[in-house]
PDB file of N, CA and C in Angstrom:
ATOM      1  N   UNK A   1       0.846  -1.172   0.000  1.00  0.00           N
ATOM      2  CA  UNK A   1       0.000   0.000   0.000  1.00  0.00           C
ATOM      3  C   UNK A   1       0.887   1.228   0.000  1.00  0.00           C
ATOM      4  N   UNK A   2       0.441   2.296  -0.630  1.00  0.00           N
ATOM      5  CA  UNK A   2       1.248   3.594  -0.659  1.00  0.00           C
ATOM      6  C   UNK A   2       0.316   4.643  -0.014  1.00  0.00           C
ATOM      7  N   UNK A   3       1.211   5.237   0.834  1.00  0.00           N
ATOM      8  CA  UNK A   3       0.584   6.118   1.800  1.00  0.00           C
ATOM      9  C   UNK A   3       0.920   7.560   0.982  1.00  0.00           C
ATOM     10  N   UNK A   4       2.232   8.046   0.304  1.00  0.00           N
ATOM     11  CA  UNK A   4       2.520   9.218   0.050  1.00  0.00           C
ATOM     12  C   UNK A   4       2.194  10.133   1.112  1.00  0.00           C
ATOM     13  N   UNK A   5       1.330  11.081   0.835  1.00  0.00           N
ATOM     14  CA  UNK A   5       1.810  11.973   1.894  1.00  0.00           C
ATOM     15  C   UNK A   5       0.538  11.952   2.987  1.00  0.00           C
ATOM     16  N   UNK A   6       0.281  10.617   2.889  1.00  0.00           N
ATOM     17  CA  UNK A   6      -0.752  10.206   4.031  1.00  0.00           C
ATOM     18  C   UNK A   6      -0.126   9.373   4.861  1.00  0.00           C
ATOM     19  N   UNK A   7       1.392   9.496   4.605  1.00  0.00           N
ATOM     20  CA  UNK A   7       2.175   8.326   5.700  1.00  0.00           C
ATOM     21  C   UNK A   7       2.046   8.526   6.836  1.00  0.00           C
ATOM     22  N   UNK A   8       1.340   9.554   7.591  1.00  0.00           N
ATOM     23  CA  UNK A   8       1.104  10.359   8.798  1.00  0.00           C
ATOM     24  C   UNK A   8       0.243   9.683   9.567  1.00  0.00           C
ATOM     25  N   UNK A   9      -0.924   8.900   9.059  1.00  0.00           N
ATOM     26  CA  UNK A   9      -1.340   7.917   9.409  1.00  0.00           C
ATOM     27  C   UNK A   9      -0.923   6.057   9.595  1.00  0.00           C
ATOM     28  N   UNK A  10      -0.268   5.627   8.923  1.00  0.00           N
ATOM     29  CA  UNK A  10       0.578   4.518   9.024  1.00  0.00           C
ATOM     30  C   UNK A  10       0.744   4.010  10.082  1.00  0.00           C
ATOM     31  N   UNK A  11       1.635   5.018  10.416  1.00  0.00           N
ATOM     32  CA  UNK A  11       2.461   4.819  12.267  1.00  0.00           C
ATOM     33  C   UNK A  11       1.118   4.429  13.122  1.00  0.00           C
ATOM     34  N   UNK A  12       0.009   5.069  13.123  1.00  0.00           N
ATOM     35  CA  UNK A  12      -1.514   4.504  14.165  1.00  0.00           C
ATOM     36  C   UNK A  12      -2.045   3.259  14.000  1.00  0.00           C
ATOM     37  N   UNK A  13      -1.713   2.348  12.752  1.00  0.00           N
ATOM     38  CA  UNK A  13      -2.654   1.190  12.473  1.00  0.00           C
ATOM     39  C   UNK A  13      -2.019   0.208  13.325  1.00  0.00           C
ATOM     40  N   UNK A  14      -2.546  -0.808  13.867  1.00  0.00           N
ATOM     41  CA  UNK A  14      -2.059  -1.972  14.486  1.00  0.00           C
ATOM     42  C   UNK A  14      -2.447  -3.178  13.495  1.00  0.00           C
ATOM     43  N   UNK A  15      -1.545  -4.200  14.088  1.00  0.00           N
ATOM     44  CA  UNK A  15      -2.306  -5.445  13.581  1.00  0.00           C
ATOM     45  C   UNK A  15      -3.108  -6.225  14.489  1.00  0.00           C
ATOM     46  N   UNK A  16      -3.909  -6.208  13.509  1.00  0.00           N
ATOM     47  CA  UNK A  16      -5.240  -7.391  13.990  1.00  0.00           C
ATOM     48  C   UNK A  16      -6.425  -6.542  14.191  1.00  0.00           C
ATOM     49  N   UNK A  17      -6.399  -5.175  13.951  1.00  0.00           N
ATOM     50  CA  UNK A  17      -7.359  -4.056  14.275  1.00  0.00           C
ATOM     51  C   UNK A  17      -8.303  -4.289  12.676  1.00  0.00           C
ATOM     52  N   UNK A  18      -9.224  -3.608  12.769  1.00  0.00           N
ATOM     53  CA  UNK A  18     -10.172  -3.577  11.775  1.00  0.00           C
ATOM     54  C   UNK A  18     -10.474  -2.194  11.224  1.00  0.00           C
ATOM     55  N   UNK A  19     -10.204  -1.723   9.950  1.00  0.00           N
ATOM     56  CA  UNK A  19     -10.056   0.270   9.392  1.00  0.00           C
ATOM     57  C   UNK A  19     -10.828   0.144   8.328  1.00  0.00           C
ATOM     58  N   UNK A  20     -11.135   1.431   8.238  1.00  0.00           N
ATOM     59  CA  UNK A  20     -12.006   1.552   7.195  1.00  0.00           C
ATOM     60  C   UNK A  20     -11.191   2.779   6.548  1.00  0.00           C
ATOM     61  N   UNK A  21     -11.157   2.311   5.558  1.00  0.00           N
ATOM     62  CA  UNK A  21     -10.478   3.701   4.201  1.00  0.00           C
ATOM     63  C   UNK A  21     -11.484   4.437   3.798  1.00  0.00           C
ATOM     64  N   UNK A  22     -11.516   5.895   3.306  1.00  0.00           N
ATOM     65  CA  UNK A  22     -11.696   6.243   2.345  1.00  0.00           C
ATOM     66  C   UNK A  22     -10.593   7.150   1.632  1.00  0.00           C
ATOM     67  N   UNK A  23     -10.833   7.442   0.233  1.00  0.00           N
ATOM     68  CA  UNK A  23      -9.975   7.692  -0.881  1.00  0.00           C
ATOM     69  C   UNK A  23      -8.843   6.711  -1.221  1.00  0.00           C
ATOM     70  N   UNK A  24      -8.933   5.693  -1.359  1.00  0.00           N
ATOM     71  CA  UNK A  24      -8.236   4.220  -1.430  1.00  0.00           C
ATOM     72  C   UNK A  24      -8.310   4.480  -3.016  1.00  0.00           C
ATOM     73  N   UNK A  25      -7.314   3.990  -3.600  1.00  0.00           N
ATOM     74  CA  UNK A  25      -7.591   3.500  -5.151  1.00  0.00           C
ATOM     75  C   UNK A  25      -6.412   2.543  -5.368  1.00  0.00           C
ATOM     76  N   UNK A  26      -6.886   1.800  -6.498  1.00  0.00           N
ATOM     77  CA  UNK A  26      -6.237   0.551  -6.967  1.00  0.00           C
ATOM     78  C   UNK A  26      -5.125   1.565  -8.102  1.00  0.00           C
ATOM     79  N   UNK A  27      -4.061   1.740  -8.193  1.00  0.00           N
ATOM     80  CA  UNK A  27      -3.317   2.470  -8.975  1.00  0.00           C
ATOM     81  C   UNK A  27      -2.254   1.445  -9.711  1.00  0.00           C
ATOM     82  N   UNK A  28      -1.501   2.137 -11.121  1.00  0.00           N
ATOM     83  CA  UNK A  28       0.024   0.973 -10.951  1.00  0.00           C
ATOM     84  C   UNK A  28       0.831   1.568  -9.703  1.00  0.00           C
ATOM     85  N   UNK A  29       1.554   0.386 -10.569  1.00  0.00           N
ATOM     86  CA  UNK A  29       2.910   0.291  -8.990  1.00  0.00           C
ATOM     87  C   UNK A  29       3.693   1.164  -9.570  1.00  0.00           C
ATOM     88  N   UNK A  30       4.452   2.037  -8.694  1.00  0.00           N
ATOM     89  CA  UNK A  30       5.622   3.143  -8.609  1.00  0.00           C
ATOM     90  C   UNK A  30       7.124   2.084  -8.493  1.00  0.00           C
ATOM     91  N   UNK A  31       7.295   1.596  -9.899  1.00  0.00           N
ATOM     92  CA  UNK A  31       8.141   0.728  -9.636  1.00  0.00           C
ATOM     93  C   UNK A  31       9.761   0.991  -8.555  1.00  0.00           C
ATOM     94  N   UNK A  32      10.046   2.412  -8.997  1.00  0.00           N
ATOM     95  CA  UNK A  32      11.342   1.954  -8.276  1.00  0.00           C
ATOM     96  C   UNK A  32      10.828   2.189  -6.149  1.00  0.00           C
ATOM     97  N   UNK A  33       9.744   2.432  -6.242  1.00  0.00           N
ATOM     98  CA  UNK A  33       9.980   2.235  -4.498  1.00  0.00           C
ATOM     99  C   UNK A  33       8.725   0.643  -4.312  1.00  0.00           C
ATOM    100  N   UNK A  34       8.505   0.276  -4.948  1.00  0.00           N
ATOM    101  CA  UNK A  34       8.059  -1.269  -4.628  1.00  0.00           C
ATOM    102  C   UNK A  34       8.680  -2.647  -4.261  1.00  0.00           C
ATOM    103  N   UNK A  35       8.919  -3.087  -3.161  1.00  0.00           N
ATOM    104  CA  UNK A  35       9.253  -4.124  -2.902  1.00  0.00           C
ATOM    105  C   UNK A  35       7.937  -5.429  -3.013  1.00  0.00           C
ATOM    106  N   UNK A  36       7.014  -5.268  -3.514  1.00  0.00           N
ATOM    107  CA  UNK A  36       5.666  -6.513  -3.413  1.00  0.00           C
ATOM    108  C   UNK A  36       5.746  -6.641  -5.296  1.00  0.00           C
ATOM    109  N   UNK A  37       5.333  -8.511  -5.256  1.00  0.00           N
ATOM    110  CA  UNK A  37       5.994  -9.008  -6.306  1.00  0.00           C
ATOM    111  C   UNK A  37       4.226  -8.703  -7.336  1.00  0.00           C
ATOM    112  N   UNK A  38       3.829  -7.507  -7.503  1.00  0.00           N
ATOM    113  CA  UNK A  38       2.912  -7.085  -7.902  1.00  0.00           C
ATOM    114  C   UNK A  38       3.401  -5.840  -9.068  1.00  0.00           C
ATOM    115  N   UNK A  39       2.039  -5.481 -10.095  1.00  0.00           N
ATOM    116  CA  UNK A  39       2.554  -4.572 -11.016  1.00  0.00           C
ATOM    117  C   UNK A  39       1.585  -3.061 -10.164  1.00  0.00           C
ATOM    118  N   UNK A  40       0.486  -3.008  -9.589  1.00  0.00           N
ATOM    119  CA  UNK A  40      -0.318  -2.654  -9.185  1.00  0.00           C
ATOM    120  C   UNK A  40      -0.149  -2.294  -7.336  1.00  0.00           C
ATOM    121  N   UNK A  41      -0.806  -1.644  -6.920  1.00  0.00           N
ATOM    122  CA  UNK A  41      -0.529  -0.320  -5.354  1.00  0.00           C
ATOM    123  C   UNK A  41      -1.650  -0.064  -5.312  1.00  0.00           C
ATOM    124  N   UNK A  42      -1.921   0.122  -3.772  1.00  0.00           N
ATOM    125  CA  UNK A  42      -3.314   0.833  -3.758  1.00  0.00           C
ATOM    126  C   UNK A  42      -2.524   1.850  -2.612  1.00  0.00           C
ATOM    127  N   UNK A  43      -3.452   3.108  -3.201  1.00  0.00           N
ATOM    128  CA  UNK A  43      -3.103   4.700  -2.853  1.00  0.00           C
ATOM    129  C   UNK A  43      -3.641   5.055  -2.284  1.00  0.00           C
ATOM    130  N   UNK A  44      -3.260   5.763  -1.001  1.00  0.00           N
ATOM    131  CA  UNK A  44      -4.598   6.705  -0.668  1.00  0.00           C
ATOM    132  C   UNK A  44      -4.037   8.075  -0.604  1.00  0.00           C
ATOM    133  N   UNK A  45      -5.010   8.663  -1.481  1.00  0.00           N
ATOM    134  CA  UNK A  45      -4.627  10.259  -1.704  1.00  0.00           C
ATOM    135  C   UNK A  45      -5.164  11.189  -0.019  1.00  0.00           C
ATOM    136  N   UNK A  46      -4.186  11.760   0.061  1.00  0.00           N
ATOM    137  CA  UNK A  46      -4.152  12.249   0.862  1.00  0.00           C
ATOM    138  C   UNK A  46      -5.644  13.664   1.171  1.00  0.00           C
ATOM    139  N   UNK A  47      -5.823  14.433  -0.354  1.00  0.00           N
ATOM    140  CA  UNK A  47      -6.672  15.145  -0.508  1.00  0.00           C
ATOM    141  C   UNK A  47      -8.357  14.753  -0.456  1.00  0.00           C
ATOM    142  N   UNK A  48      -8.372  13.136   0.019  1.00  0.00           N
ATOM    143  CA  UNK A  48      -9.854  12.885   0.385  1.00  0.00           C
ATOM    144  C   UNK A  48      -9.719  12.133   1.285  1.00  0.00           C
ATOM    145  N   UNK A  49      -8.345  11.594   1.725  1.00  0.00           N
ATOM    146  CA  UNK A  49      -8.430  10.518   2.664  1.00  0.00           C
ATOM    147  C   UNK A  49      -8.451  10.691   3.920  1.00  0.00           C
ATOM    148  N   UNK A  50      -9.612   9.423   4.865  1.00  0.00           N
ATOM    149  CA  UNK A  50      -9.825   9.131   5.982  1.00  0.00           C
ATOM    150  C   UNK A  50      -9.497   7.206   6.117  1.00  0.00           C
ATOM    151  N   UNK A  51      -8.854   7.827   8.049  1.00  0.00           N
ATOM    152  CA  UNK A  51      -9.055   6.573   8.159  1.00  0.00           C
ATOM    153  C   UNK A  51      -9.844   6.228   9.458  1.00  0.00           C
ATOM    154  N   UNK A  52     -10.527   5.191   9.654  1.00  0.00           N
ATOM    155  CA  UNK A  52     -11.184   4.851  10.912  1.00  0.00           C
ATOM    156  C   UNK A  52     -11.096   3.412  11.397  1.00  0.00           C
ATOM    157  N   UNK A  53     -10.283   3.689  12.873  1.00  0.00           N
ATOM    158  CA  UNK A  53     -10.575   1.970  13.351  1.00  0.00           C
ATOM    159  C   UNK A  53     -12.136   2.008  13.728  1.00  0.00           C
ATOM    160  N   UNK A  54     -12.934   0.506  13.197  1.00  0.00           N
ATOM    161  CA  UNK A  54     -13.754   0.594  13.412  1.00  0.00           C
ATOM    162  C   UNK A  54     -13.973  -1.123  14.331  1.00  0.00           C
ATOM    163  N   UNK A  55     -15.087  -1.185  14.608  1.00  0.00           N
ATOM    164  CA  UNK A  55     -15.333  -2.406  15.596  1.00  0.00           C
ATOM    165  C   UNK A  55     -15.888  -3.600  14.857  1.00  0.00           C
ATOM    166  N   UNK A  56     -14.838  -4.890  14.953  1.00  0.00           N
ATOM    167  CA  UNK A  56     -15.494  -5.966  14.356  1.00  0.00           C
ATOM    168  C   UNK A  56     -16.172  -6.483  15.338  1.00  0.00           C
ATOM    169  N   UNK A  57     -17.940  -6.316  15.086  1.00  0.00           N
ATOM    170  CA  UNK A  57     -18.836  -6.298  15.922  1.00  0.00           C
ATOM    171  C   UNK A  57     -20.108  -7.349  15.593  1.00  0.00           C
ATOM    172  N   UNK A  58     -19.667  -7.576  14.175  1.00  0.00           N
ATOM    173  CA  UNK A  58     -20.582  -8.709  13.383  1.00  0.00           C
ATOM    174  C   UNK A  58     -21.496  -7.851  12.428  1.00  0.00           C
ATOM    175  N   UNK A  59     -21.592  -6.537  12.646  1.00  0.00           N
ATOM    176  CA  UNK A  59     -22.677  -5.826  11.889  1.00  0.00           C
ATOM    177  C   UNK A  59     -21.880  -5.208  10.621  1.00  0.00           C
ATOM    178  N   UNK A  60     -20.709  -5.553  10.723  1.00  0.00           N
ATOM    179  CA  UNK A  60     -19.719  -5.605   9.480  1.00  0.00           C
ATOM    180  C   UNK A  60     -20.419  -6.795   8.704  1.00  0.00           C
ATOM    181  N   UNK A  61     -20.927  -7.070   7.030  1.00  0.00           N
ATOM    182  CA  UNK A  61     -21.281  -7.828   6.767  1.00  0.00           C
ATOM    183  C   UNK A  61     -20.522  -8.641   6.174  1.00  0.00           C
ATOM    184  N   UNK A  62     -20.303 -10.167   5.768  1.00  0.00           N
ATOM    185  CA  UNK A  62     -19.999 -11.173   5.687  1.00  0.00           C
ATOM    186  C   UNK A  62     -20.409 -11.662   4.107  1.00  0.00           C
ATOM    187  N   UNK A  63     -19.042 -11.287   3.696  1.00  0.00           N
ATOM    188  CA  UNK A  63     -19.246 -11.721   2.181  1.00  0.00           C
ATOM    189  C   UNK A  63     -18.121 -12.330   1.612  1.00  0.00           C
ATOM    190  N   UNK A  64     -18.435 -12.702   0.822  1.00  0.00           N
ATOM    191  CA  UNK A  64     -17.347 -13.780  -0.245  1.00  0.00           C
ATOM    192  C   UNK A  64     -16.979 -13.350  -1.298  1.00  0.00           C
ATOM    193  N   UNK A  65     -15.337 -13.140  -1.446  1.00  0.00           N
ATOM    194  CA  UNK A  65     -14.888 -12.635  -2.663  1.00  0.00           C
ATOM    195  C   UNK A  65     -13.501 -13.577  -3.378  1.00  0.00           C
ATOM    196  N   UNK A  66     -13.811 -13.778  -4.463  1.00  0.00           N
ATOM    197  CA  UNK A  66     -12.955 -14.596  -5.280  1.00  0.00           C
ATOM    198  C   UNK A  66     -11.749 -13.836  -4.981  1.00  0.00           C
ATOM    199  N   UNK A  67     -10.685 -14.418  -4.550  1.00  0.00           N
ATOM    200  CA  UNK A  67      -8.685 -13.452  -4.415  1.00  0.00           C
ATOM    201  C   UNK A  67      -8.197 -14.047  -5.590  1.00  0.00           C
ATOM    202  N   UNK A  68      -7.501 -12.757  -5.786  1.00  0.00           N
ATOM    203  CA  UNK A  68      -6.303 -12.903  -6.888  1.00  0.00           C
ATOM    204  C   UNK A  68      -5.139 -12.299  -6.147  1.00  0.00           C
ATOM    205  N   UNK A  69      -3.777 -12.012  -7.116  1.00  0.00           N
ATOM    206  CA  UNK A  69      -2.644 -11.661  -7.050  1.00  0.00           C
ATOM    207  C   UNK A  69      -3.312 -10.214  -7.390  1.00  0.00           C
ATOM    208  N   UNK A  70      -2.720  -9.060  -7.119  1.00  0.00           N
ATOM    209  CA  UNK A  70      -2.850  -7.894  -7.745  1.00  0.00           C
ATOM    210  C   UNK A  70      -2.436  -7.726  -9.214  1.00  0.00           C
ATOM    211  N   UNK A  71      -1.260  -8.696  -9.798  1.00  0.00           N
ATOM    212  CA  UNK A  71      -0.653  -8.448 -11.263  1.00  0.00           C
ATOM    213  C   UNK A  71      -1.443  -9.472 -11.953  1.00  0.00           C
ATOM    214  N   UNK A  72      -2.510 -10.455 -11.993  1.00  0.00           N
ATOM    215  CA  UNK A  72      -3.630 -10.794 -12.368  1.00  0.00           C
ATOM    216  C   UNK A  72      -5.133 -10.494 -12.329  1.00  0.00           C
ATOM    217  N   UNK A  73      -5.067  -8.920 -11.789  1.00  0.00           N
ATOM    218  CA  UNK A  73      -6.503  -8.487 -11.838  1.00  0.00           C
ATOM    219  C   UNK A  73      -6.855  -7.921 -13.519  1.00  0.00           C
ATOM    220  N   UNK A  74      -7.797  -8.726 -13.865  1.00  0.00           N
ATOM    221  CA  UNK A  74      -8.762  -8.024 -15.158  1.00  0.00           C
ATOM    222  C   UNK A  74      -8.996  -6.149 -15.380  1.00  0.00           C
ATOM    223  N   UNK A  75      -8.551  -6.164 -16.416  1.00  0.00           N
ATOM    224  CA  UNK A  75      -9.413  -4.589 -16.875  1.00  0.00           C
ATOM    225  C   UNK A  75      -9.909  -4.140 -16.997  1.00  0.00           C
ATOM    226  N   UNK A  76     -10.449  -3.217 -16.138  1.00  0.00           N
ATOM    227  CA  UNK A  76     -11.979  -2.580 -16.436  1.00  0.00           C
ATOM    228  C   UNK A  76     -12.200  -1.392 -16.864  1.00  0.00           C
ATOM    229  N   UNK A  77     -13.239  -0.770 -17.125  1.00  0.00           N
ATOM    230  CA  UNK A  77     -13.558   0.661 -17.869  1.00  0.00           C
ATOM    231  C   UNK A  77     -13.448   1.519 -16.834  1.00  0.00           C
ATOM    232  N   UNK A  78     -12.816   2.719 -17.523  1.00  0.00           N
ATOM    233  CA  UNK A  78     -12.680   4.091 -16.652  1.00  0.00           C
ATOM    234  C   UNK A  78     -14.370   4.224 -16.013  1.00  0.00           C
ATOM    235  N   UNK A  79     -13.786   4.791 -14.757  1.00  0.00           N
ATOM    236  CA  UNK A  79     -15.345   5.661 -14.264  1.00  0.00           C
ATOM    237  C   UNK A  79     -16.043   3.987 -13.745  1.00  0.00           C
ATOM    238  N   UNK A  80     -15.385   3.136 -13.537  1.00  0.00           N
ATOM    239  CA  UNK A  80     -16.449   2.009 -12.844  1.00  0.00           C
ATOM    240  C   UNK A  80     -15.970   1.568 -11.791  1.00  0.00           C
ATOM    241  N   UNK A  81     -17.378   1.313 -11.136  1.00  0.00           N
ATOM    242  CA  UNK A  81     -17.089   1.018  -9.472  1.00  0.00           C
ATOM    243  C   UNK A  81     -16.679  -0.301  -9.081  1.00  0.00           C
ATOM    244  N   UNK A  82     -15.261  -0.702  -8.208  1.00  0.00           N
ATOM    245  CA  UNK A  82     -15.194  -2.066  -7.863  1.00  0.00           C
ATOM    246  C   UNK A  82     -14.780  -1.839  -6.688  1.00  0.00           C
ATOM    247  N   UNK A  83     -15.197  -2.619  -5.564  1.00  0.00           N
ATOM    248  CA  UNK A  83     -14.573  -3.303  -4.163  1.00  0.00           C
ATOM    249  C   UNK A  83     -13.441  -3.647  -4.093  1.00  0.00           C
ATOM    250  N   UNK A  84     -12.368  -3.197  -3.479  1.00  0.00           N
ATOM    251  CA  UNK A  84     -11.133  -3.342  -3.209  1.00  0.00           C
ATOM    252  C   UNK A  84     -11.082  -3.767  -1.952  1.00  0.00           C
ATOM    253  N   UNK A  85     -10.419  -5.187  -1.434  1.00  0.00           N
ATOM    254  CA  UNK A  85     -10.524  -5.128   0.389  1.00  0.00           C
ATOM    255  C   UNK A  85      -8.650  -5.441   0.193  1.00  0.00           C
ATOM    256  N   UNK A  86      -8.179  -5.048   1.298  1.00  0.00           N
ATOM    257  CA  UNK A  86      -6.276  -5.059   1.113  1.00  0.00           C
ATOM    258  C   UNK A  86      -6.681  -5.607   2.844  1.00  0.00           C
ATOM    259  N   UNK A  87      -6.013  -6.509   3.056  1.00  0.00           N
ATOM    260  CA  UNK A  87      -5.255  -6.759   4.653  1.00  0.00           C
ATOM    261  C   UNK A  87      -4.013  -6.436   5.212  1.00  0.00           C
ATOM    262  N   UNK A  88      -3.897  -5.355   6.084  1.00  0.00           N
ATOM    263  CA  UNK A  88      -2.532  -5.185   6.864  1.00  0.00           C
ATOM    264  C   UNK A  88      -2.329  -6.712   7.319  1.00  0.00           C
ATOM    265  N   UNK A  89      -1.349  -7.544   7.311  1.00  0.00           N
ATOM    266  CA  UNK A  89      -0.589  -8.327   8.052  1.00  0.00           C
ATOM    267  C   UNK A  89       0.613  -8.445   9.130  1.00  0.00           C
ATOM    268  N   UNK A  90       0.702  -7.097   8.679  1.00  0.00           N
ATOM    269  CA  UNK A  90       2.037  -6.692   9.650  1.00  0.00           C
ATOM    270  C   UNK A  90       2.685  -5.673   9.325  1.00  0.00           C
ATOM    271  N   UNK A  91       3.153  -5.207  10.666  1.00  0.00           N
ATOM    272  CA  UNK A  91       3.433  -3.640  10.036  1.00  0.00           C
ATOM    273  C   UNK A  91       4.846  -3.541  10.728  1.00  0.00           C
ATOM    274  N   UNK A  92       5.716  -3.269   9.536  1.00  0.00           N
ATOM    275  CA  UNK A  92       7.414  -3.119  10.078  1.00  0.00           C
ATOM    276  C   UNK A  92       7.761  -1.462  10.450  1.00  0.00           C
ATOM    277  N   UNK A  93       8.833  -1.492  10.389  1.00  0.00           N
ATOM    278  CA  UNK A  93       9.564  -0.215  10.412  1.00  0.00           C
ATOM    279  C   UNK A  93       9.709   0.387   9.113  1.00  0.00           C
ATOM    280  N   UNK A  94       9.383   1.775   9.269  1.00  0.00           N
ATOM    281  CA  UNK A  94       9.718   1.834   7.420  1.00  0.00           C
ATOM    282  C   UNK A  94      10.773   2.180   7.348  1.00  0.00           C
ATOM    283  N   UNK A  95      10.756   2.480   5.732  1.00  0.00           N
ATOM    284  CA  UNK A  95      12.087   1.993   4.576  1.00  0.00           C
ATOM    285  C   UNK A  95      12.697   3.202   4.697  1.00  0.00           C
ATOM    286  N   UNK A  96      13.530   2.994   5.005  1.00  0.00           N
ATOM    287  CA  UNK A  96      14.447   4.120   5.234  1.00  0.00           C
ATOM    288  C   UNK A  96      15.588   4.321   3.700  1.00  0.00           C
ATOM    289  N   UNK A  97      15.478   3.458   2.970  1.00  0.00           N
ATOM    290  CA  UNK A  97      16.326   3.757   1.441  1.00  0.00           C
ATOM    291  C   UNK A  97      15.740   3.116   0.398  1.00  0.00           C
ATOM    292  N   UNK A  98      16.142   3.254  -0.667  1.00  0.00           N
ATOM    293  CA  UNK A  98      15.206   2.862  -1.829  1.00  0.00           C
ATOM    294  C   UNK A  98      15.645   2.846  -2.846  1.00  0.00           C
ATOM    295  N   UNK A  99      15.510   2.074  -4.075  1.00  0.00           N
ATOM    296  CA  UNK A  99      16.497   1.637  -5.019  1.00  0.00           C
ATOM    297  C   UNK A  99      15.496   1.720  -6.105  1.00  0.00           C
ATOM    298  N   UNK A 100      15.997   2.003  -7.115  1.00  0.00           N
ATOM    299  CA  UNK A 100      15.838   1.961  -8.700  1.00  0.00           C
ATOM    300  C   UNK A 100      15.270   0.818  -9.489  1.00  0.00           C
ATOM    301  N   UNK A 101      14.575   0.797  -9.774  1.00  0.00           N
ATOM    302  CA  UNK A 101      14.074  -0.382 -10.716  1.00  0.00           C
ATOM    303  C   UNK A 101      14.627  -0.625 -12.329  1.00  0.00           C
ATOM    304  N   UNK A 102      15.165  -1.156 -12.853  1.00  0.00           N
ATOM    305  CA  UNK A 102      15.053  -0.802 -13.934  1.00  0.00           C
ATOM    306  C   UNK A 102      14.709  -1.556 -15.314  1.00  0.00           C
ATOM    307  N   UNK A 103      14.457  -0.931 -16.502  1.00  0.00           N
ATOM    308  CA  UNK A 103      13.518  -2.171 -17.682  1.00  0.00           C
ATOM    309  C   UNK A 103      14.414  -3.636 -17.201  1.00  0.00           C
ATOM    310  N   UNK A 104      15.164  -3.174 -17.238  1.00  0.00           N
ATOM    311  CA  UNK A 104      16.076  -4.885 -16.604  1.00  0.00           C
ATOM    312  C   UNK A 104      15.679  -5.677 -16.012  1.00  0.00           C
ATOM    313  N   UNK A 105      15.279  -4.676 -15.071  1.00  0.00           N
ATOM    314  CA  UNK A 105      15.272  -5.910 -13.413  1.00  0.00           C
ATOM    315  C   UNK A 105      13.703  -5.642 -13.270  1.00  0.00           C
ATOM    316  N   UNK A 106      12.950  -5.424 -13.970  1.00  0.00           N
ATOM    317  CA  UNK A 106      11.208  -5.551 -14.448  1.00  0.00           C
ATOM    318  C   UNK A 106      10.438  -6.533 -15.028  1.00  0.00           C
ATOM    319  N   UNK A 107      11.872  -6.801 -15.720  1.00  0.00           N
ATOM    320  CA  UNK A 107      10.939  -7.739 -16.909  1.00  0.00           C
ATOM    321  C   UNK A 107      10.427  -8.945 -16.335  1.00  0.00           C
ATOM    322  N   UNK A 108       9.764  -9.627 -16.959  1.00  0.00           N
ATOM    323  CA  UNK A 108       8.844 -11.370 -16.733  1.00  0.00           C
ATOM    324  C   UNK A 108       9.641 -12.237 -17.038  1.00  0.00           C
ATOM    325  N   UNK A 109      10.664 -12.014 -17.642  1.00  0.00           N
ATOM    326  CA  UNK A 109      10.955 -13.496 -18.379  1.00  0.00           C
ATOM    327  C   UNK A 109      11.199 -14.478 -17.419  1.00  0.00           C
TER     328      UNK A 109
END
């Protein structure tokens, strides 16, 4: 997940807590600061974003969603609405340096 200049929030999330986003979006990946073996990031812009721990209380509803990898999600049309759910699993120390990607060290083969 990319916080940009919503990293201000980061430092508050715990694990095992339950948040609710808004201004979340499914974006590409900013290759040279990505370490996740994905082409794709989800953003939250800072200019709409909230976050809220909220209470897993059961009145959260209970639904079923097919998972993928993020670099196997399908294409869809501009301007359409989809459900994004992301799980914190653990939250380290951040990255204090950051390295270059390049067409090289990108490719699939």
């Amino acid at each position: 997940m990319a916080w940009g200049d919503a990293a201000h929030w980061a430092g508050d999330l715990e694990t095992g807590k339950v948040y609710a986003f808004e201004g979340l979006a499914l974006e590409e990946a900013k290759l040279k600061y990505m370490r996740a073996n994905n082409w794709w990031q989800l953003q939250l812009h800072t200019e709409c974003a909230c976050v809220w721990n909220i209470v897993d209380n059961g009145l959260i509803p209970k639904i079923y969603f097919d998972f993928h990898h993020l670099n196997v999600l399908e294409k869809i049309d501009a301007n359409q609405h989809v459900d994004i759910v992301g799980i914190i699993l653990c939250m380290g120390q951040p990255i204090k340096g950051m390295t270059t990607v390049t067409d090289a060290d990108s490719s699939t083969s």
